[in-house]
C-alpha atoms as a PDB file:
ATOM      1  CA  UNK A   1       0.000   0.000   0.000  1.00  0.00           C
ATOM      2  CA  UNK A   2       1.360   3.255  -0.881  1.00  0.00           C
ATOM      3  CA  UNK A   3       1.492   5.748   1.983  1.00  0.00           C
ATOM      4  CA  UNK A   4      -1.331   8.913   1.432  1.00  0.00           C
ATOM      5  CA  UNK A   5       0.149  12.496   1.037  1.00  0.00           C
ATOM      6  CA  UNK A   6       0.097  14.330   4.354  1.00  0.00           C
ATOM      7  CA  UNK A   7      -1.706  17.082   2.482  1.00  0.00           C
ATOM      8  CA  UNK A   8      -4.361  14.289   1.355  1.00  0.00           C
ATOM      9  CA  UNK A   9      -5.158  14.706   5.365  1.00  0.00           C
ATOM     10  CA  UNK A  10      -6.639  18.191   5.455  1.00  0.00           C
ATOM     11  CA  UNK A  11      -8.808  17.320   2.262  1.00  0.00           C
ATOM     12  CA  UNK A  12     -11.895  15.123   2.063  1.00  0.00           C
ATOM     13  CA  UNK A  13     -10.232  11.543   4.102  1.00  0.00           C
ATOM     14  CA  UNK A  14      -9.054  13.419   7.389  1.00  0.00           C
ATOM     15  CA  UNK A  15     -12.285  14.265   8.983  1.00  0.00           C
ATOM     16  CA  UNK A  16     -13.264  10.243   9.150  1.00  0.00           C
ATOM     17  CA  UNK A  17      -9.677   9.570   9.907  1.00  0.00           C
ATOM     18  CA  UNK A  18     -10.022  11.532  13.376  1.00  0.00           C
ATOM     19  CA  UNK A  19     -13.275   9.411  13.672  1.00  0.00           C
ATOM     20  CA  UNK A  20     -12.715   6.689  12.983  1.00  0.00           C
ATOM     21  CA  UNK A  21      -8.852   6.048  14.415  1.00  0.00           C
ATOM     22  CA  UNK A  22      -9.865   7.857  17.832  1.00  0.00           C
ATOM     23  CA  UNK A  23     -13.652   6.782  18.206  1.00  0.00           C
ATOM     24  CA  UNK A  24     -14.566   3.491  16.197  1.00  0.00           C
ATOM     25  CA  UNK A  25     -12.635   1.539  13.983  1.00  0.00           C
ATOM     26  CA  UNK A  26     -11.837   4.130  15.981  1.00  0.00           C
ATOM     27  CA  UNK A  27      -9.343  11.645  38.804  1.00  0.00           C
ATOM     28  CA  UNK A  28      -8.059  13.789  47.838  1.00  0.00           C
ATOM     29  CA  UNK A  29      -5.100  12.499  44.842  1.00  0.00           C
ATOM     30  CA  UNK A  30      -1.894  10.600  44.816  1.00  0.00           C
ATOM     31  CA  UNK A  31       1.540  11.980  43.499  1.00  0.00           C
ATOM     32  CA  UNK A  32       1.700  11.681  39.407  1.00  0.00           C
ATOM     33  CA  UNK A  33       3.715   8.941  38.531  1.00  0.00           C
ATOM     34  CA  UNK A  34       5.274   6.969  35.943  1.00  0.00           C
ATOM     35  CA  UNK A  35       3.711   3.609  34.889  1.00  0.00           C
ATOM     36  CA  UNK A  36       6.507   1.219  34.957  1.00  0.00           C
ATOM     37  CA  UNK A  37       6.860  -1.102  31.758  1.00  0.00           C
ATOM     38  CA  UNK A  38       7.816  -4.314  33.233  1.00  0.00           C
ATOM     39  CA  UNK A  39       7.600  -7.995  31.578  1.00  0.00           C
ATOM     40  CA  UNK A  40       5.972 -10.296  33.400  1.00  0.00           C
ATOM     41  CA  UNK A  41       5.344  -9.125  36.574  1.00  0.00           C
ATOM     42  CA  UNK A  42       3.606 -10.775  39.904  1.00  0.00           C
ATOM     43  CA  UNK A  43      -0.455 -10.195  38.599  1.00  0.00           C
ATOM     44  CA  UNK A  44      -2.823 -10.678  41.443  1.00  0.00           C
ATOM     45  CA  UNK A  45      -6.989 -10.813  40.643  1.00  0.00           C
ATOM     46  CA  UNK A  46      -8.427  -7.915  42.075  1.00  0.00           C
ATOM     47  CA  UNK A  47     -10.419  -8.343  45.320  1.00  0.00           C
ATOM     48  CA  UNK A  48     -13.989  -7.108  45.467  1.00  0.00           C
ATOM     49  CA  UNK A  49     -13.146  -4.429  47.940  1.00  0.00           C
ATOM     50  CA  UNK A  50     -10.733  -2.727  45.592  1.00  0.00           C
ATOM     51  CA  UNK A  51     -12.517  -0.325  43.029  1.00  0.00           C
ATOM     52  CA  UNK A  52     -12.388  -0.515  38.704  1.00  0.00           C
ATOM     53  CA  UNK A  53      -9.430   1.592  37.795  1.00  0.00           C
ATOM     54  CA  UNK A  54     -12.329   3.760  36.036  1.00  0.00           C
ATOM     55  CA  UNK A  55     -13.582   4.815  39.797  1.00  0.00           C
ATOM     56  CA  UNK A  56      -9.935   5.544  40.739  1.00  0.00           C
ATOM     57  CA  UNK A  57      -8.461   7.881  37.915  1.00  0.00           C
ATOM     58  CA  UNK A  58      -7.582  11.622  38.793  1.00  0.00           C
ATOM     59  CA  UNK A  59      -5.730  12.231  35.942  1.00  0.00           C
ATOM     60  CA  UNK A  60      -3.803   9.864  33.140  1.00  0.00           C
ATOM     61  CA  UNK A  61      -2.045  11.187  30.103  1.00  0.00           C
ATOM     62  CA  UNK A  62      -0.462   9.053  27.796  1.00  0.00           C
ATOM     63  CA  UNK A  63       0.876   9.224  24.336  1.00  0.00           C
ATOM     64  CA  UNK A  64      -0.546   7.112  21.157  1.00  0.00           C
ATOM     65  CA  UNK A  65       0.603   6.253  17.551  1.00  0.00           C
ATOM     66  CA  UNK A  66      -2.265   5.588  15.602  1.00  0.00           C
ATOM     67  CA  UNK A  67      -1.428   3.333  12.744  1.00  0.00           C
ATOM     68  CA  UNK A  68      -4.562   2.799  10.173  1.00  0.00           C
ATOM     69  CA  UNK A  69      -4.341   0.472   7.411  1.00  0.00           C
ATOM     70  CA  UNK A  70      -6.643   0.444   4.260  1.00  0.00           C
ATOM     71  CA  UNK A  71      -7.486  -0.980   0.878  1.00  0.00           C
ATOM     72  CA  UNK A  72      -6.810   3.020   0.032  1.00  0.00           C
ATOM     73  CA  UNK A  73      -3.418   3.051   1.192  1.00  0.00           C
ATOM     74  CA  UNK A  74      -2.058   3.308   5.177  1.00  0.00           C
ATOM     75  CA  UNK A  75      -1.903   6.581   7.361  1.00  0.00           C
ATOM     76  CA  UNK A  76      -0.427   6.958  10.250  1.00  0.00           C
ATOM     77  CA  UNK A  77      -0.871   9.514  13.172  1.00  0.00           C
ATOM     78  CA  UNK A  78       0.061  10.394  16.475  1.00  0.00           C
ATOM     79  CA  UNK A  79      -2.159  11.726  19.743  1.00  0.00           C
ATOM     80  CA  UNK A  80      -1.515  13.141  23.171  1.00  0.00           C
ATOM     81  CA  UNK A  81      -4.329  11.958  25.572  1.00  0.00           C
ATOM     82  CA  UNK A  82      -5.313  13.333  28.674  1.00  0.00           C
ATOM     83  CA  UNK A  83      -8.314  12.188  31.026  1.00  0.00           C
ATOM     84  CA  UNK A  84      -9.787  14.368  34.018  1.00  0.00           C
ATOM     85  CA  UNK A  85     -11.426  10.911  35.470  1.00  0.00           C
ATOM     86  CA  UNK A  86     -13.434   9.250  33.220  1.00  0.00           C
ATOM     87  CA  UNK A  87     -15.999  11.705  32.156  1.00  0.00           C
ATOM     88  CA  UNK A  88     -13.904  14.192  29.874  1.00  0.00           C
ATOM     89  CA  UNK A  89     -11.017  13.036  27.081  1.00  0.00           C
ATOM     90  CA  UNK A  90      -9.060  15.784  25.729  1.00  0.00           C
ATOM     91  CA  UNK A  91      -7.199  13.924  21.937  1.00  0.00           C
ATOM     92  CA  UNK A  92      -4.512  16.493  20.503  1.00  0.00           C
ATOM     93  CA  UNK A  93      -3.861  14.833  17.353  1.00  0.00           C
ATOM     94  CA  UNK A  94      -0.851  15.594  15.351  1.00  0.00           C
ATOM     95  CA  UNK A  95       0.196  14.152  11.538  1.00  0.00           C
ATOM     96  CA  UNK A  96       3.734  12.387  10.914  1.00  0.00           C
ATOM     97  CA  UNK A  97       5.635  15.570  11.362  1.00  0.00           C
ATOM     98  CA  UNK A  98       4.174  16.662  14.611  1.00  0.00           C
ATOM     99  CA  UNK A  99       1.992  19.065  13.266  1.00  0.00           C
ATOM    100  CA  UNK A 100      -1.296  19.688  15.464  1.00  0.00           C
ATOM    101  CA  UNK A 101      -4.162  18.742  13.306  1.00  0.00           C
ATOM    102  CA  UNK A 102      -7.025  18.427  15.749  1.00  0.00           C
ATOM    103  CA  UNK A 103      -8.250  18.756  19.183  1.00  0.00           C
ATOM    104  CA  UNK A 104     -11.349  16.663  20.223  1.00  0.00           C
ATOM    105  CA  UNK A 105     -12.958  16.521  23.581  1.00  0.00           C
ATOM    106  CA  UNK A 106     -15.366  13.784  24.421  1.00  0.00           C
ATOM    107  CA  UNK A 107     -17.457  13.659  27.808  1.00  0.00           C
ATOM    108  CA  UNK A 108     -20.373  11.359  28.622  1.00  0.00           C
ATOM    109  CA  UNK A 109     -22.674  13.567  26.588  1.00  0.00           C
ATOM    110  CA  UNK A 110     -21.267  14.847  23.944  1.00  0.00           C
ATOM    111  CA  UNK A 111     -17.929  15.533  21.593  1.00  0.00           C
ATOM    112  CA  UNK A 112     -16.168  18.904  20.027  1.00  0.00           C
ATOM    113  CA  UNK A 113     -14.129  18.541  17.578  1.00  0.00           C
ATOM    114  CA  UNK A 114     -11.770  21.093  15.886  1.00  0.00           C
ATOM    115  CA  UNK A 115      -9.732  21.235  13.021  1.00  0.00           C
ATOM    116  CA  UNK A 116      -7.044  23.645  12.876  1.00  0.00           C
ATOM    117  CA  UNK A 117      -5.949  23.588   9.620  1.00  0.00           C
ATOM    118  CA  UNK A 118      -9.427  24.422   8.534  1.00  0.00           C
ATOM    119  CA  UNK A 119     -10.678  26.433  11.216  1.00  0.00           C
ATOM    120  CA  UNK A 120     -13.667  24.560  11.797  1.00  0.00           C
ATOM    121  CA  UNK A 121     -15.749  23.050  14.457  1.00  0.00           C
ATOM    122  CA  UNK A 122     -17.717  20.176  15.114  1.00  0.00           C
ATOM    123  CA  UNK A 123     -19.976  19.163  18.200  1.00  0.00           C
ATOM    124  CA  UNK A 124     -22.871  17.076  18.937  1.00  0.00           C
ATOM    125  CA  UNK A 125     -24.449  14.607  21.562  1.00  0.00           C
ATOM    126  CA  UNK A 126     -24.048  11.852  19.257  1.00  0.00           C
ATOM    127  CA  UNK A 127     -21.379  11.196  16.180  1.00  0.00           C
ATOM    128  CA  UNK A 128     -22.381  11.863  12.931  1.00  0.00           C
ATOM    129  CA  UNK A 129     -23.630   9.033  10.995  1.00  0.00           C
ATOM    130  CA  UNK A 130     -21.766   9.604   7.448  1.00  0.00           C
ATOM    131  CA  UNK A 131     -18.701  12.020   6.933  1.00  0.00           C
ATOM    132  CA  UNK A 132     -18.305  12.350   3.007  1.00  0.00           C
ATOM    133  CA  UNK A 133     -18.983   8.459   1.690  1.00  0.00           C
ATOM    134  CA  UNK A 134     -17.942   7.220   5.060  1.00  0.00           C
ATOM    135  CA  UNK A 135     -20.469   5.385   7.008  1.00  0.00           C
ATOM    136  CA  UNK A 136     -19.562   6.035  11.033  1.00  0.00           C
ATOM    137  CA  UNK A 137     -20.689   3.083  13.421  1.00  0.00           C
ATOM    138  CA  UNK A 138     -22.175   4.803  16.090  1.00  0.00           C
ATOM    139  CA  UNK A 139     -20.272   3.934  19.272  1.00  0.00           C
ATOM    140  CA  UNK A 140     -21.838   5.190  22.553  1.00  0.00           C
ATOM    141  CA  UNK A 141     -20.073   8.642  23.651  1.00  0.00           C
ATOM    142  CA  UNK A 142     -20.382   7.653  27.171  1.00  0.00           C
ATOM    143  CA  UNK A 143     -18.296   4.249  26.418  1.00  0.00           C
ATOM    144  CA  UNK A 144     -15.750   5.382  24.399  1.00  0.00           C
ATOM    145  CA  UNK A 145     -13.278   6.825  27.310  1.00  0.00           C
ATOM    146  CA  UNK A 146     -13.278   3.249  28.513  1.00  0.00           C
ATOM    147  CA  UNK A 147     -13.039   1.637  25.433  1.00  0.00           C
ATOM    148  CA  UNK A 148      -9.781   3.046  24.787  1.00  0.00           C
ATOM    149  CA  UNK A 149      -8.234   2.183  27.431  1.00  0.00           C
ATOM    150  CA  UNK A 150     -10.050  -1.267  28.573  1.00  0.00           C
ATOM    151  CA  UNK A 151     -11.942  -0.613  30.990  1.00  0.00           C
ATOM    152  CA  UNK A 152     -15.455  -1.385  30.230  1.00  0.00           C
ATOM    153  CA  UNK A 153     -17.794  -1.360  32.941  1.00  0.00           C
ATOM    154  CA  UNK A 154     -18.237  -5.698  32.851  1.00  0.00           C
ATOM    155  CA  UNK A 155     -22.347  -5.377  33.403  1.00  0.00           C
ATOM    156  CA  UNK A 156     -22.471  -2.719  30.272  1.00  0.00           C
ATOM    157  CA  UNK A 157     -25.136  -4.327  27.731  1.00  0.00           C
ATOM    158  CA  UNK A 158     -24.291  -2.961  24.873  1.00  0.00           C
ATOM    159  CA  UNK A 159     -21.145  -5.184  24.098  1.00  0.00           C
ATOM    160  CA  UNK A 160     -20.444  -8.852  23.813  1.00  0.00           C
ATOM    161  CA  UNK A 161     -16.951  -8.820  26.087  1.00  0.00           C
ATOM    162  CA  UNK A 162     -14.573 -11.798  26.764  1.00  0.00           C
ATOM    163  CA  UNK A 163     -11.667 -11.577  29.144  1.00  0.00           C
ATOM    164  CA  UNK A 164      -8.757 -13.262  30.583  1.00  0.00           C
ATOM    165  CA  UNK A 165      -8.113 -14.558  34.006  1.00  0.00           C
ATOM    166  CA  UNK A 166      -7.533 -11.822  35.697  1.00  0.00           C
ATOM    167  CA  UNK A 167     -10.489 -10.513  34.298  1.00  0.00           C
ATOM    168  CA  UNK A 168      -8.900  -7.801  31.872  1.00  0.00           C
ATOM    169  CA  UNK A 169     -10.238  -7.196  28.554  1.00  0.00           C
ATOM    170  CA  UNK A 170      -9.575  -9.574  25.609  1.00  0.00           C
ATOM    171  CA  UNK A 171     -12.003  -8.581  23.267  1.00  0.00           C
ATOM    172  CA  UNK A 172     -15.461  -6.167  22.725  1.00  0.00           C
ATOM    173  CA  UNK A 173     -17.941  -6.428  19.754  1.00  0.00           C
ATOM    174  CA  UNK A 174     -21.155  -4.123  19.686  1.00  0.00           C
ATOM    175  CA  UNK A 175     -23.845  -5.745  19.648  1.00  0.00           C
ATOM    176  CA  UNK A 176     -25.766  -4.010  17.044  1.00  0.00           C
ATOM    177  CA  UNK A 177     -22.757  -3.914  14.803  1.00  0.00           C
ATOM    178  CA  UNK A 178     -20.508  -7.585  15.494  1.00  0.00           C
ATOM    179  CA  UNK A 179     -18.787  -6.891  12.615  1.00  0.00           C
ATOM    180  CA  UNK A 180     -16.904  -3.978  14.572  1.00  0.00           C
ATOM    181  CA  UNK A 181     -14.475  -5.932  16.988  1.00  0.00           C
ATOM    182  CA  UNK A 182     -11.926  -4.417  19.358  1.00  0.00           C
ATOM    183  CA  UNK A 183      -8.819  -6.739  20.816  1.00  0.00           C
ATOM    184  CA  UNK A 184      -6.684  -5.322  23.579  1.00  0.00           C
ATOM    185  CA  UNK A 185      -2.796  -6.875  23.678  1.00  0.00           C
ATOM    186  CA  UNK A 186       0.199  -6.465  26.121  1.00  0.00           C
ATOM    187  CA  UNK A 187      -1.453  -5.107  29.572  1.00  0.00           C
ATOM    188  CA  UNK A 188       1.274  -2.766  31.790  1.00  0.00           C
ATOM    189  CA  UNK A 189       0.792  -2.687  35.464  1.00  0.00           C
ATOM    190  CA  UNK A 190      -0.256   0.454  37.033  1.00  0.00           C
ATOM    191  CA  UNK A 191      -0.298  -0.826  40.856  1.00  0.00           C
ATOM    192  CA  UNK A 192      -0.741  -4.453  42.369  1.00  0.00           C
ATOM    193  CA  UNK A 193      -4.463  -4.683  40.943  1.00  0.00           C
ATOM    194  CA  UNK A 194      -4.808  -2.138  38.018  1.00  0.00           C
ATOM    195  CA  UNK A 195      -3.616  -2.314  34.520  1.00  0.00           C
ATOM    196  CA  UNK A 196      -3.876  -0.776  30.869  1.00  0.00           C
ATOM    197  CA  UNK A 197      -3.138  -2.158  27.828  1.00  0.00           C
ATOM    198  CA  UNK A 198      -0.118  -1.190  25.394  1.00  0.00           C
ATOM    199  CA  UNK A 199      -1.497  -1.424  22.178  1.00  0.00           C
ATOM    200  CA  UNK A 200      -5.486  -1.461  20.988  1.00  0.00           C
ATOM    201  CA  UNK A 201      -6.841  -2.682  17.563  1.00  0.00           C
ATOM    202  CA  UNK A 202     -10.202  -2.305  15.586  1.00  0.00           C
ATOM    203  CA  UNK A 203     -11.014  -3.956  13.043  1.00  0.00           C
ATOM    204  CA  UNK A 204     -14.088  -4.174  10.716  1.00  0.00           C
ATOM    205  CA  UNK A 205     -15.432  -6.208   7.471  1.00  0.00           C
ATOM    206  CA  UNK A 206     -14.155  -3.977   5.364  1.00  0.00           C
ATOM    207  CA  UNK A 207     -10.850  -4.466   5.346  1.00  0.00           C
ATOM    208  CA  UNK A 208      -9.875  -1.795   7.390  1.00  0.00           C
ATOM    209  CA  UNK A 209      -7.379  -2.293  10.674  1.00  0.00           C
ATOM    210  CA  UNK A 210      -6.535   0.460  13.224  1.00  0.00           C
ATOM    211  CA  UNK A 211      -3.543  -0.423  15.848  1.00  0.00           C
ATOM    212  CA  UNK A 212      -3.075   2.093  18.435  1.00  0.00           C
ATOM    213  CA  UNK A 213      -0.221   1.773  20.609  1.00  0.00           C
ATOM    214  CA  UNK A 214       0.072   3.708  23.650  1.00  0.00           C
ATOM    215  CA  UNK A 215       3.522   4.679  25.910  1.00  0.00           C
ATOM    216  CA  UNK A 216       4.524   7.463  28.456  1.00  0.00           C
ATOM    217  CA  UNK A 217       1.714   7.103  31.122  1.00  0.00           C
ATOM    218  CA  UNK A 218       1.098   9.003  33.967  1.00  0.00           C
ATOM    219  CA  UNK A 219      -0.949   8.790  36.257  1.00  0.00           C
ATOM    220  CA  UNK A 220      -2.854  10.243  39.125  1.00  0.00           C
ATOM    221  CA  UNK A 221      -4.998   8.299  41.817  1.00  0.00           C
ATOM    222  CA  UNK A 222      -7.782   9.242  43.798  1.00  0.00           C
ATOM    223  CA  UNK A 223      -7.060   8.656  47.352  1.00  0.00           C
ATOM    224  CA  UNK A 224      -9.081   5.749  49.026  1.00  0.00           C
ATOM    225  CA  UNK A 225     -11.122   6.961  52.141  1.00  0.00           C
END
């Protein structure tokens, strides 16, 4: 596959890129710290009493390279994420040269999106369901900041979810679209009984495949009371 023009970007394609690489087919706090990257670690399940990850985020940034491949040709991006719990996601997005392309904010009701290159904004309670001749799947905005980084609330109906031992995330399908399947690969430890994967793919029937892979966490913990 040839590789598209970064100028192809700011034309017709790079609104559904944003879309679909970040949201289909695509936090009392502790000190910020570094997640360690270890291999193979000591993995305990985590006991009832402890709370999901999702009810213990202050803050987490990390970083992501966003590699999409299609029967068009591949693109590849990078993003700066930062959460404020699990109710707002900030996504700077920037093309291969570092060059700030967008800025979208999701929360549990709604997204903004802006394009800086063009000047323009976007918002709505709900994504759109075409961009151009794309067709967007319409993922739940209040799922997505856990869908990114695996931590789906287990008793959430509107996926079919499989997991591993420890219970972490293997794989999500939607149930109104199955053909839309997410696979989470290579889980870092945060503490003794939280953990986030390192790389996140989507895939779809039509021969698209989106890999993000994520590195440079921080984080910040609620304190327990």
């Amino acid at each position: 596959m040839n590789v598209f023009k970064i100028n192809y970007l700011t034309k017709n394609c790079f609104l559904p890129v944003i879309f679909i690489s970040l949201g289909l087919i695509l936090h009392g706090c502790s000190a910020i710290q570094n997640i360690p990257r270890k291999s193979g670690p000591s993995v305990y399940p985590r006991p009832a009493s402890v709370p999901p990850l999702s009810q213990s985020i202050e803050t987490l940034t990390f970083n992501a390279r966003i590699a999409i491949q299609a029967p068009d040709g591949d693109i590849t991006l990078t993003a700066q994420l930062a959460y404020s719990g699990m109710d707002t996601v900030t996504i700077l997005v920037k093309d291969p040269l570092k060059r700030q392309l967008a800025t979208l904010t999701l929360t549990r009701n709604d997204y903004n999106l802006w394009l800086q290159r063009e000047n323009r904004h976007l918002s709505g309670s709900e994504l759109p369901t075409h961009i151009g001749d794309f067709s967007i799947p319409q993922l739940p905005l209040k799922d997505i900041a856990e869908l990114l980084i695996g931590q789906l609330y287990s008793k959430n109906m509107a996926f079919k979810t499989t997991y591993d031992r420890l219970h972490r995330l293997n794989r999500i399908s939607l149930k109104t679209n199955p053909d839309l399947i997410i696979t989470y690969k290579g889980w870092n430890p945060i503490e003794m009984y939280y953990w986030v994967p390192t790389s996140v793919e989507f895939t779809n029937n039509r021969d698209i495949k989106i890999t993000i892979h994520y590195s440079q966490f921080q984080i910040e913990l609620r304190k327990l009371t």
